[in-house]
Structure formats: structure tokens, C-alpha cells
Protein backbone atom coordinates (compact mmCIF):
# COMPACT_ATOMS: atom_id res chain seq x y z
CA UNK A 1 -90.85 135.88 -49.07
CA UNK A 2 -92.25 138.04 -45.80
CA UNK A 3 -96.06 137.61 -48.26
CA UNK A 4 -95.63 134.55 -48.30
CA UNK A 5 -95.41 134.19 -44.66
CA UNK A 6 -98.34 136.41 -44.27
CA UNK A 7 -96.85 139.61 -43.50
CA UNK A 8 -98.94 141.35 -45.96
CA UNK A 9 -102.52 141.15 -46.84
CA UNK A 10 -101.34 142.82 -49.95
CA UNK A 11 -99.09 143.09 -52.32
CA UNK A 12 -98.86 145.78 -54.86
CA UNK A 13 -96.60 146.02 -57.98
CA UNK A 14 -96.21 148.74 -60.96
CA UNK A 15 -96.33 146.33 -63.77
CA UNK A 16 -98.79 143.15 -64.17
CA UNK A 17 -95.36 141.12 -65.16
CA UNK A 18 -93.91 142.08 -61.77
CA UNK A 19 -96.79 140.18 -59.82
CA UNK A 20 -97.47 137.56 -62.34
CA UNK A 21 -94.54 135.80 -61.85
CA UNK A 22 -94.84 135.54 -58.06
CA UNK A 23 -98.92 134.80 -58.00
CA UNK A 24 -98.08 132.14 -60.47
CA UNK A 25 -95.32 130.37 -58.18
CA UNK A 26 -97.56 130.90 -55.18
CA UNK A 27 -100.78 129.90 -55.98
CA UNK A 28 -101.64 129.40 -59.44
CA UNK A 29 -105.10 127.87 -58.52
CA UNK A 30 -105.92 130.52 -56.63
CA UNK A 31 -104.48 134.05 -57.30
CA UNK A 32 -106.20 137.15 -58.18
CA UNK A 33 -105.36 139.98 -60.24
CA UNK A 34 -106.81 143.26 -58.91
CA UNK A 35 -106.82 146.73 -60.78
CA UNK A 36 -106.80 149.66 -58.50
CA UNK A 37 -107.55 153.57 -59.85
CA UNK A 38 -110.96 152.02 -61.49
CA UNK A 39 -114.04 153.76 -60.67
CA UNK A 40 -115.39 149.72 -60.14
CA UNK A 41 -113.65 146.60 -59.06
CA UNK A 42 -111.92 144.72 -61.73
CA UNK A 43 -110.63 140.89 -60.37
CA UNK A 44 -109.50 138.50 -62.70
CA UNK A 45 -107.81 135.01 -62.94
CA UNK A 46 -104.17 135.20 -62.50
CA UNK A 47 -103.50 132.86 -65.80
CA UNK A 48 -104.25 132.32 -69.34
CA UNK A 49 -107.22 131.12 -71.24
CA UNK A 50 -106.21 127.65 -71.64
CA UNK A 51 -107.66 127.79 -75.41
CA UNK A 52 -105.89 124.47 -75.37
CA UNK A 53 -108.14 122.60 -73.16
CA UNK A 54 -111.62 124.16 -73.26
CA UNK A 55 -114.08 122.54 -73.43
CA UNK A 56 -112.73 119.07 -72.55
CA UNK A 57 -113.31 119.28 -68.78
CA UNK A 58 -110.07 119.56 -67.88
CA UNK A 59 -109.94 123.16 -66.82
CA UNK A 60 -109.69 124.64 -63.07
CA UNK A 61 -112.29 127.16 -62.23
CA UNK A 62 -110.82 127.92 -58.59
CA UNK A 63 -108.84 131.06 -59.66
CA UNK A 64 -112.23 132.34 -61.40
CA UNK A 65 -114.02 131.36 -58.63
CA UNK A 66 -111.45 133.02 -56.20
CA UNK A 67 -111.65 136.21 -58.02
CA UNK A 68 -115.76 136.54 -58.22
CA UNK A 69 -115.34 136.05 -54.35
CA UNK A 70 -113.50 138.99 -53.61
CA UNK A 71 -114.84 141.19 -56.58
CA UNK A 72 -117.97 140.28 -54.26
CA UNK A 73 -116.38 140.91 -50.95
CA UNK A 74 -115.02 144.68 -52.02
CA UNK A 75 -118.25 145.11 -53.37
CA UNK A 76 -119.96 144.23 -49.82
CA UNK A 77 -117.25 146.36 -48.00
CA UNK A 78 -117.41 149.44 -49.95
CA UNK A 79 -121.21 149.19 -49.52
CA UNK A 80 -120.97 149.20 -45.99
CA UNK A 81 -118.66 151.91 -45.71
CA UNK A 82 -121.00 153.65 -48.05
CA UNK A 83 -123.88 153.04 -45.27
CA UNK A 84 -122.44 154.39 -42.60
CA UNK A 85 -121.19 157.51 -43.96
């Protein structure tokens, strides 16, 4: 409950399951799964394939397009922080 009222910008868990749950009931349209202990980032969608409904036009690309934005801004801030050292 305190993440949802913002009192993280984080949230880490041991076991994908853990988090799923939560992302899911939070914001299914736009959560992010992040691996950490990767020698690269790795974001993905926070929710299935939806075999069911490709290519119909049905689909939601917000939580694929949430997750290219911040693969894209840890990319930016590592590079920075790369720069300066």
C-alpha cells in the first residue's frame, strides 16, 4: 500500500509471482518488469501475449510502450554516469 502512495520509486521482490500479482492490480496497462544482475537492461510487459487477440486490433501496446521508455531512460542514465566518470 505505502507504493502505491508513492513512497517508493521501487519495488523489488525475489520471485516474478511476488510482483506480478501487485503490478497487475495496479496498473496493468502500464507496469514494467525489470531484471536486475544483467550485464544489460532487460524491461518487459507486465502481462501475457494475448495469443487470443492478435492481430485483431484489439490489443494495448501501453505496457510495451512503457517498458521501451524506461529500457531507454536506464540506458540514457547509465550513459551519463558513464561520461562523467
Amino acid at each position: 500500500m505505502r507504493a502505491r502512495r508513492d513512497a517508493f520509486d521501487i519495488v523489488v521482490v525475489q520471485y516474478h509471482d511476488q510482483g506480478q500479482i501487485l503490478i497487475k492490480l495496479m496498473g496493468f496497462d502500464t507496469g514494467v518488469n525489470v531484471t536486475v544482475g544483467l550485464p544489460f537492461f532487460r524491461t518487459s510487459v507486465d502481462h501475457g501475449t494475448a495469443f487470443d487477440i492478435a492481430g485483431t486490433g484489439q490489443a494495448d501496446y501501453a505496457s510495451m510502450q512503457a517498458a521501451i521508455v524506461l529500457a531507454r531512460t536506464l540506458a540514457s542514465v547509465e550513459k551519463r554516469a558513464e561520461e562523467r566518470s
